[in-house]
Structures are given as structure tokens and as C-alpha cells.
PDB file of N, CA and C in Angstrom:
ATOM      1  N   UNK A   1      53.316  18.320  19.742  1.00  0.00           N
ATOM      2  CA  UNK A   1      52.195  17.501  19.350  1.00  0.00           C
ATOM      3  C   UNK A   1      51.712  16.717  20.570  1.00  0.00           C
ATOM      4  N   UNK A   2      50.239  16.496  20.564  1.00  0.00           N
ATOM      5  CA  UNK A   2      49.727  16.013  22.426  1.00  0.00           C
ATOM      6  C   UNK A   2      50.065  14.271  21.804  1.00  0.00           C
ATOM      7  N   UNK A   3      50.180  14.081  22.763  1.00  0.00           N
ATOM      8  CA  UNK A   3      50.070  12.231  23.128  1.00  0.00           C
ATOM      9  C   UNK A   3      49.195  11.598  23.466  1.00  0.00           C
ATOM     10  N   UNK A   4      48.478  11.150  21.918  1.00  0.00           N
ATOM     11  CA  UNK A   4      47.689  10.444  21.568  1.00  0.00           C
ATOM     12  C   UNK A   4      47.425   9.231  22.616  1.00  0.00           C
ATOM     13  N   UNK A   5      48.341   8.632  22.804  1.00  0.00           N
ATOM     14  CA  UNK A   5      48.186   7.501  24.012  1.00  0.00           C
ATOM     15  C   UNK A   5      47.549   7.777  25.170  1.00  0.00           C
ATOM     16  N   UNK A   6      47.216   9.210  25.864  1.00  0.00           N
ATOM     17  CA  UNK A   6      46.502   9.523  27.147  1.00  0.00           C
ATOM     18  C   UNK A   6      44.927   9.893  26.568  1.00  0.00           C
ATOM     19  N   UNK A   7      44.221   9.498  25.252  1.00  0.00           N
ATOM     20  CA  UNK A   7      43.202  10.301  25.022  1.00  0.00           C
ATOM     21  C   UNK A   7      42.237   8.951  25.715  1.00  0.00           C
ATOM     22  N   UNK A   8      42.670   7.771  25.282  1.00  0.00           N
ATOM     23  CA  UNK A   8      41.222   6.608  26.068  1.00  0.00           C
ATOM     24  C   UNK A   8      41.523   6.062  27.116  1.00  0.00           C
ATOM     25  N   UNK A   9      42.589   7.049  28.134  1.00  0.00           N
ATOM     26  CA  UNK A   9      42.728   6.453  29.679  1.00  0.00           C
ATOM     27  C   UNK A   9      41.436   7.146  29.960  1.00  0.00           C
ATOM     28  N   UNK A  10      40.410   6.504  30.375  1.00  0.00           N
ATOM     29  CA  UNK A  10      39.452   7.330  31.221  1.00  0.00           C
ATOM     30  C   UNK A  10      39.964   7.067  32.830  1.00  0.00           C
ATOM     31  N   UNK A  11      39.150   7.353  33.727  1.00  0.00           N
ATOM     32  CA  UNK A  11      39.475   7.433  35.131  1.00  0.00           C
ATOM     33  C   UNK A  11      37.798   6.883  35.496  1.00  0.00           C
ATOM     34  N   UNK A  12      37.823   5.426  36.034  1.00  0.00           N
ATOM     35  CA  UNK A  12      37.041   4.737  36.603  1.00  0.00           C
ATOM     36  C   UNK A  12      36.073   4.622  37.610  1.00  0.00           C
ATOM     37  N   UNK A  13      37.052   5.907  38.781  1.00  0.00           N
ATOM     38  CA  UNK A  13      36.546   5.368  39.878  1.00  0.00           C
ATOM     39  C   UNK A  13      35.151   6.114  40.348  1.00  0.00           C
ATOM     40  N   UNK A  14      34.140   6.773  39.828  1.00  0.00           N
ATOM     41  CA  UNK A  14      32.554   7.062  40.124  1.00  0.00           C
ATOM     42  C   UNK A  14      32.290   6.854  38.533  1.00  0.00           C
ATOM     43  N   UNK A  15      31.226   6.056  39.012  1.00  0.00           N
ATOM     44  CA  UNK A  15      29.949   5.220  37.810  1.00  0.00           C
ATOM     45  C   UNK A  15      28.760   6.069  38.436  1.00  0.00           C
ATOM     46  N   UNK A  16      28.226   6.494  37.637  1.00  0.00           N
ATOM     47  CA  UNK A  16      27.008   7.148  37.778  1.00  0.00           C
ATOM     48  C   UNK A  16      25.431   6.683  37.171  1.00  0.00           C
ATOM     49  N   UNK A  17      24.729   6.045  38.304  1.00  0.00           N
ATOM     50  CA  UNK A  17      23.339   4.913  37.982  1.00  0.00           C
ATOM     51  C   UNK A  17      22.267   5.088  37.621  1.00  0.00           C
ATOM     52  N   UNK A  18      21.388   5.006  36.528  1.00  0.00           N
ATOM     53  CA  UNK A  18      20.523   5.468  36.154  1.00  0.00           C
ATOM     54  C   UNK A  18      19.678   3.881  36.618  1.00  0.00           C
ATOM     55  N   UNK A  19      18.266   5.117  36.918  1.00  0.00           N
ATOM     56  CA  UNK A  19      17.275   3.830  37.537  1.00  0.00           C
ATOM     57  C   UNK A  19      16.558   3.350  36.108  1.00  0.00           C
ATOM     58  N   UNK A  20      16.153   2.103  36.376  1.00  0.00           N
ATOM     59  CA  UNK A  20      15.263   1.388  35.901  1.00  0.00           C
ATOM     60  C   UNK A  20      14.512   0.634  36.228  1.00  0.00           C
ATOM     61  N   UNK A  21      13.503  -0.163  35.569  1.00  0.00           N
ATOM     62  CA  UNK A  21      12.370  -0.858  36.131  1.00  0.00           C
ATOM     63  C   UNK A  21      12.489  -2.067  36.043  1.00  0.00           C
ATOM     64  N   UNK A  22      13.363  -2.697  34.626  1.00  0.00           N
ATOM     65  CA  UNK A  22      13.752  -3.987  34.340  1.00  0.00           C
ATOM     66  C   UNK A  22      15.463  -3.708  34.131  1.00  0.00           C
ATOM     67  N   UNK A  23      16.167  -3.884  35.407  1.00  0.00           N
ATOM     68  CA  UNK A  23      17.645  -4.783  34.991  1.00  0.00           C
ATOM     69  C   UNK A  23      17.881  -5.237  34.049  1.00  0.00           C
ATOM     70  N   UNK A  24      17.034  -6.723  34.155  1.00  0.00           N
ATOM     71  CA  UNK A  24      17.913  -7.042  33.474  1.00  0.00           C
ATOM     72  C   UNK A  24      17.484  -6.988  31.485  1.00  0.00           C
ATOM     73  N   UNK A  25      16.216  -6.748  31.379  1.00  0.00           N
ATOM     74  CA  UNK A  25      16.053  -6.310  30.252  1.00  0.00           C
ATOM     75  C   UNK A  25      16.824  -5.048  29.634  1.00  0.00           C
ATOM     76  N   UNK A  26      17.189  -4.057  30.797  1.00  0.00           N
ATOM     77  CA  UNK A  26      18.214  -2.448  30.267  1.00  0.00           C
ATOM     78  C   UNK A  26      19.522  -3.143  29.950  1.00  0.00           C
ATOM     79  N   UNK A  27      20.040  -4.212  30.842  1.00  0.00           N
ATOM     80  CA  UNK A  27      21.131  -4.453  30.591  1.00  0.00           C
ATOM     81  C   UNK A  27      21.352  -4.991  29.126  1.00  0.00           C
ATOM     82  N   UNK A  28      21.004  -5.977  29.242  1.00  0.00           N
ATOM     83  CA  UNK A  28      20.627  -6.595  27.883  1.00  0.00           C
ATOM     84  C   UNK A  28      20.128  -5.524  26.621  1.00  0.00           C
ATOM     85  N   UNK A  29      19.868  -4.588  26.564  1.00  0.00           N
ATOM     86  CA  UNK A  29      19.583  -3.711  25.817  1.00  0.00           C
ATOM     87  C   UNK A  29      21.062  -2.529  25.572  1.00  0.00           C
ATOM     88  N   UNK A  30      21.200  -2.425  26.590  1.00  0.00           N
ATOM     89  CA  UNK A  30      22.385  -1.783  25.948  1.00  0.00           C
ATOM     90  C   UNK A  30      23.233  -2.721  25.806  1.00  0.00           C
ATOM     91  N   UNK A  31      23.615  -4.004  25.962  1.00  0.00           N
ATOM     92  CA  UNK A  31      25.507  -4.494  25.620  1.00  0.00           C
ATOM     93  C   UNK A  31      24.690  -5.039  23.903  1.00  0.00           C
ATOM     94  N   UNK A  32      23.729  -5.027  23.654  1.00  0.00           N
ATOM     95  CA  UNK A  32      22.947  -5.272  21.894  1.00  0.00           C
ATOM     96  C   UNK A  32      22.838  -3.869  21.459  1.00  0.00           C
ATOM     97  N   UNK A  33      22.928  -2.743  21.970  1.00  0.00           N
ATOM     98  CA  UNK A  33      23.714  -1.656  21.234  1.00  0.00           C
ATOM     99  C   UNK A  33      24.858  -1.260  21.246  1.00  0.00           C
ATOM    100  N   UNK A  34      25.809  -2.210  21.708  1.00  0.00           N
ATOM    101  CA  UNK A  34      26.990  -2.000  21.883  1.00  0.00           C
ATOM    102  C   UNK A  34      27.867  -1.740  23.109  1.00  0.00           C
ATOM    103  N   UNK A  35      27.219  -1.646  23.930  1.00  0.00           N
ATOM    104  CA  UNK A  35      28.254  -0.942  25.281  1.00  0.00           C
ATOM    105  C   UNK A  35      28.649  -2.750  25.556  1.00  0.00           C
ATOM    106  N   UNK A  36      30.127  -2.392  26.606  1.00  0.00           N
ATOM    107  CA  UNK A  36      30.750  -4.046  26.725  1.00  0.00           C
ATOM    108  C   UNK A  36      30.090  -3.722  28.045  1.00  0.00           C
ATOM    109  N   UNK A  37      30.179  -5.291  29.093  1.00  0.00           N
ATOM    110  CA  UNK A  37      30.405  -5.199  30.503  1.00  0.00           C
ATOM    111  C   UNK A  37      31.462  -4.741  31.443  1.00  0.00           C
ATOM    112  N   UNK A  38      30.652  -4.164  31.908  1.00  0.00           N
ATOM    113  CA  UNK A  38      31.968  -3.593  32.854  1.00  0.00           C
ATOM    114  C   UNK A  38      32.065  -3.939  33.805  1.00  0.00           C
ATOM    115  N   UNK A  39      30.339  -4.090  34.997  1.00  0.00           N
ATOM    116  CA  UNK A  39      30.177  -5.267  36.010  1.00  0.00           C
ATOM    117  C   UNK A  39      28.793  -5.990  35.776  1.00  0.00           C
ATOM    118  N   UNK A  40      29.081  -7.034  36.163  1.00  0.00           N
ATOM    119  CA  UNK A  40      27.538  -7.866  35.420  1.00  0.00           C
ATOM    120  C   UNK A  40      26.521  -7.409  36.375  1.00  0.00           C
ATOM    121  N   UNK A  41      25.488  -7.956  36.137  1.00  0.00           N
ATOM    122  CA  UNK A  41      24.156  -7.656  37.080  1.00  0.00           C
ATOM    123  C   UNK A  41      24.369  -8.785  38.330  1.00  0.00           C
ATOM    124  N   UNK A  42      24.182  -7.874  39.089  1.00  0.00           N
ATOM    125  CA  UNK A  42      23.950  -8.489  40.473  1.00  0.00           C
ATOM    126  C   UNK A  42      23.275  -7.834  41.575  1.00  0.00           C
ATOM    127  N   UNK A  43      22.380  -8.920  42.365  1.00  0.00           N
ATOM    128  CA  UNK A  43      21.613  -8.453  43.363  1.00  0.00           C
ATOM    129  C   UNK A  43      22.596  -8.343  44.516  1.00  0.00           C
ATOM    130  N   UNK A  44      22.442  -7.085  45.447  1.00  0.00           N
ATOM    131  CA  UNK A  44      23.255  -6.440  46.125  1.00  0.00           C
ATOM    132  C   UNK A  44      22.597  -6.416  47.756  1.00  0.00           C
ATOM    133  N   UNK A  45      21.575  -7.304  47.400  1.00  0.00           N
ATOM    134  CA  UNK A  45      20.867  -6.933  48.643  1.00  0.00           C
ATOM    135  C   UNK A  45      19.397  -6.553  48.935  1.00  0.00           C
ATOM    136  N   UNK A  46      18.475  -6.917  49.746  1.00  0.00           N
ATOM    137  CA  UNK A  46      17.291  -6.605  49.705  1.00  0.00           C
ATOM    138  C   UNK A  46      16.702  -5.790  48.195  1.00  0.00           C
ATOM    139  N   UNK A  47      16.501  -7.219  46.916  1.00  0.00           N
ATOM    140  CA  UNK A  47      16.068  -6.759  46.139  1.00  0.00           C
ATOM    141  C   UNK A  47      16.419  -5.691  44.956  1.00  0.00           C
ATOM    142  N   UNK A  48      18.017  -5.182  45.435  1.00  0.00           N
ATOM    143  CA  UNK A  48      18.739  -4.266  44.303  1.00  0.00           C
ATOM    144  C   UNK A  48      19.422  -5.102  43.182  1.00  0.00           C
ATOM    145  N   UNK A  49      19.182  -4.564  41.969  1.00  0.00           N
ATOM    146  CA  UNK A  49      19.917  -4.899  41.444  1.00  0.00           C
ATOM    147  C   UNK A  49      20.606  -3.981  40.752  1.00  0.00           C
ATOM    148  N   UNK A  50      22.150  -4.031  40.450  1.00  0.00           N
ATOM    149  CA  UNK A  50      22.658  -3.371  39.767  1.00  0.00           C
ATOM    150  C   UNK A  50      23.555  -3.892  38.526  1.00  0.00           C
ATOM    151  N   UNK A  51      24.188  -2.661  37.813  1.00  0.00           N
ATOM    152  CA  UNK A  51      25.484  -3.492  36.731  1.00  0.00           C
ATOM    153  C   UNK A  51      25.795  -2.354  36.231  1.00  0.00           C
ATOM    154  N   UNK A  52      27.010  -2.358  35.529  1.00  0.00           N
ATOM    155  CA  UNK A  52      27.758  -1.682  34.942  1.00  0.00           C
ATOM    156  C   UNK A  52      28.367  -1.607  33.556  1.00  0.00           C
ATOM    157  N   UNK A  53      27.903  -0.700  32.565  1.00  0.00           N
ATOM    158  CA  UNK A  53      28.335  -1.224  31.005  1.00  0.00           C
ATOM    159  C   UNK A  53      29.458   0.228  30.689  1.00  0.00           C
ATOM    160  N   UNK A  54      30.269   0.004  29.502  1.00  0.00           N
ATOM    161  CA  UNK A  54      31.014   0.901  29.370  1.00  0.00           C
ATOM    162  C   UNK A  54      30.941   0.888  27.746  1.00  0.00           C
ATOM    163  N   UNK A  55      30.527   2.407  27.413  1.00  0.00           N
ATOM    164  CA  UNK A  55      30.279   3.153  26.346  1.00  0.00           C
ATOM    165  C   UNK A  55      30.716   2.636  24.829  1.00  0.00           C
ATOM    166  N   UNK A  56      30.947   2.946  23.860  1.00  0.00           N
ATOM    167  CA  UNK A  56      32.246   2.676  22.675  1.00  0.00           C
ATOM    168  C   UNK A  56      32.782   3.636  23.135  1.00  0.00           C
ATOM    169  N   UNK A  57      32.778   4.912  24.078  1.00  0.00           N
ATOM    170  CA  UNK A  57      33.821   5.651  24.016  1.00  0.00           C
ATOM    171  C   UNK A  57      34.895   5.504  25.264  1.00  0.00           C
ATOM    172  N   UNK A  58      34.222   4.188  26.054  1.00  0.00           N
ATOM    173  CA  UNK A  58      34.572   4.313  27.012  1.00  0.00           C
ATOM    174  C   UNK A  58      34.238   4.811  28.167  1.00  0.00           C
ATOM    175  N   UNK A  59      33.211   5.380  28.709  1.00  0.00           N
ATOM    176  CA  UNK A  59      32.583   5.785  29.391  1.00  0.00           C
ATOM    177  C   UNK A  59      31.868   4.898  30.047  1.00  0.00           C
ATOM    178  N   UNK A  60      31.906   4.814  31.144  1.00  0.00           N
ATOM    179  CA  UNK A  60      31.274   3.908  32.114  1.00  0.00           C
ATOM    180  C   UNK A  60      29.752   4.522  32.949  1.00  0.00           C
ATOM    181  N   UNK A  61      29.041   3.189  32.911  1.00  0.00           N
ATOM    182  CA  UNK A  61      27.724   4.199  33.540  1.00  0.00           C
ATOM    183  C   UNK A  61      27.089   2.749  34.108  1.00  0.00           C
ATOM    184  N   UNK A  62      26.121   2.753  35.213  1.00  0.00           N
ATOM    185  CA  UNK A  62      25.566   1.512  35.458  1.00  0.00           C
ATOM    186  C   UNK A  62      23.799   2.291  35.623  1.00  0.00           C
ATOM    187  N   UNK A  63      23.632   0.832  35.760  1.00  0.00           N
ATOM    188  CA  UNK A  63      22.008   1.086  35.759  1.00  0.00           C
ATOM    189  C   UNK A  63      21.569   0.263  37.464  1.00  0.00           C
ATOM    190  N   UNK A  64      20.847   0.541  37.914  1.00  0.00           N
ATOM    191  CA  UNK A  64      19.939   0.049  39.165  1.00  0.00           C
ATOM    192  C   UNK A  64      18.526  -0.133  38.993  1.00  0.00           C
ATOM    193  N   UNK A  65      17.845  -1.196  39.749  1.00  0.00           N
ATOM    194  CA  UNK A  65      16.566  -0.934  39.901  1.00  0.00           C
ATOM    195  C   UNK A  65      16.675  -1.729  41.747  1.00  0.00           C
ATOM    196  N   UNK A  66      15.888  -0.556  41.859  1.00  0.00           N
ATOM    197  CA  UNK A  66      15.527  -0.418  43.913  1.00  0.00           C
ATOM    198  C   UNK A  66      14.058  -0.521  44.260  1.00  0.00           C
ATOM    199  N   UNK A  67      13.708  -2.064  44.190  1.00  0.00           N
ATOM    200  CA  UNK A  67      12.330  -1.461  44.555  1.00  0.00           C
ATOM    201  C   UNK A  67      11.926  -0.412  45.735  1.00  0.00           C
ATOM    202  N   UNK A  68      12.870  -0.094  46.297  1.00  0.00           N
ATOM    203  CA  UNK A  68      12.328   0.622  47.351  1.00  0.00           C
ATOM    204  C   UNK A  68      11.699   2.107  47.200  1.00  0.00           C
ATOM    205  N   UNK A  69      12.655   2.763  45.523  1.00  0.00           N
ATOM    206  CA  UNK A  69      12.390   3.912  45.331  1.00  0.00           C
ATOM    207  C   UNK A  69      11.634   3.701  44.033  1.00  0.00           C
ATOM    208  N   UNK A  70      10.755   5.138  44.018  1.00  0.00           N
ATOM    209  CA  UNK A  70       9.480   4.903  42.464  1.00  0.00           C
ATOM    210  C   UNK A  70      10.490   5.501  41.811  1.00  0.00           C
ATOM    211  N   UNK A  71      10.121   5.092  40.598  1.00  0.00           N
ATOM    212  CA  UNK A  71      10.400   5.527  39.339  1.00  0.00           C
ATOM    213  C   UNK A  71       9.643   6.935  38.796  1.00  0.00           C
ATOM    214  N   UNK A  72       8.432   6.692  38.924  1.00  0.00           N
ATOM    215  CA  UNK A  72       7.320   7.138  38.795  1.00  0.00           C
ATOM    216  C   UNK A  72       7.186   8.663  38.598  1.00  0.00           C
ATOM    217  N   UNK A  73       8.262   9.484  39.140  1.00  0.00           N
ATOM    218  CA  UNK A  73       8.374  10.960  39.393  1.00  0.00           C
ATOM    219  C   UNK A  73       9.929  11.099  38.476  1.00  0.00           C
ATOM    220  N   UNK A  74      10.437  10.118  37.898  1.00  0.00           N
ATOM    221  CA  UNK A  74      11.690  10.203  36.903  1.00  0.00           C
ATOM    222  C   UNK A  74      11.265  11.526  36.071  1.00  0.00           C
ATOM    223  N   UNK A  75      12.922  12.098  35.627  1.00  0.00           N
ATOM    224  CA  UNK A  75      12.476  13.165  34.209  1.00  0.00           C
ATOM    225  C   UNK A  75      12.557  12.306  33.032  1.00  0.00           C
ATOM    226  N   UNK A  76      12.328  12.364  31.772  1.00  0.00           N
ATOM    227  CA  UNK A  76      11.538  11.051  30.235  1.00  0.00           C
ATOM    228  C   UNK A  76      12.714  12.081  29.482  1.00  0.00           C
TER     229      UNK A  76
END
């Protein structure tokens, strides 16, 4: 029988960032559908901001917005 105890170790170490236009409105939008914090929003530097929320399943994912790059040519 497998061991139930290794099914919600996930493995942390690459978060993968989806852009956005409003931070901190995405952020705020997903932890009110549920995802917890994983890293808060913070500006990182000339205007980035980023953060990090993690799934109900556990799954970790962050969001960015760069003004430097458009959005504009994103896939919907």
C-alpha cells in the first residue's frame, strides 16, 4: 500500500510567474479565492512587482507585473 504521507510534499524550489497588469489587485484576487501566501508582494526593483500564492492543492505559482514588458501580445 503507497504512503499516503509523501502525496502533499510538493517540491518548492521553481515558481512559475504569470504576468499581470495590477499586482496587487491579482494578488488580492486570488488569496479571496482561496490560494494562501506564499511570498507577499513586493517591489524588487525598478518598478517590479512580484508575489507568490500557493494553490488548495498546494501548488505554488507567483504573479509579476514589469512595466518594462507589454502585456499586450499575452495568449487570453
Amino acid at each position: 500500500m503507497p504512503d499516503k504521507t509523501e502525496i502533499n510534499s510538493k517540491i518548492e524550489g521553481v515558481v512559475t510567474y504569470w504576468g499581470v497588469k495590477d499586482a496587487k489587485e491579482s494578488f488580492q484576487k486570488l488569496v479571496d479565492c482561496g490560494a494562501s501566501i506564499h511570498e507577499k508582494l513586493q517591489n524588487v526593483g525598478e518598478g517590479i512587482l512580484v508575489a507568490a500564492v500557493k494553490d488548495p492543492f498546494g501548488n505554488v505559482f507567483g504573479i509579476i507585473k514589469n512595466p518594462h514588458f507589454s502585456l499586450k501580445n499575452n495568449i487570453n
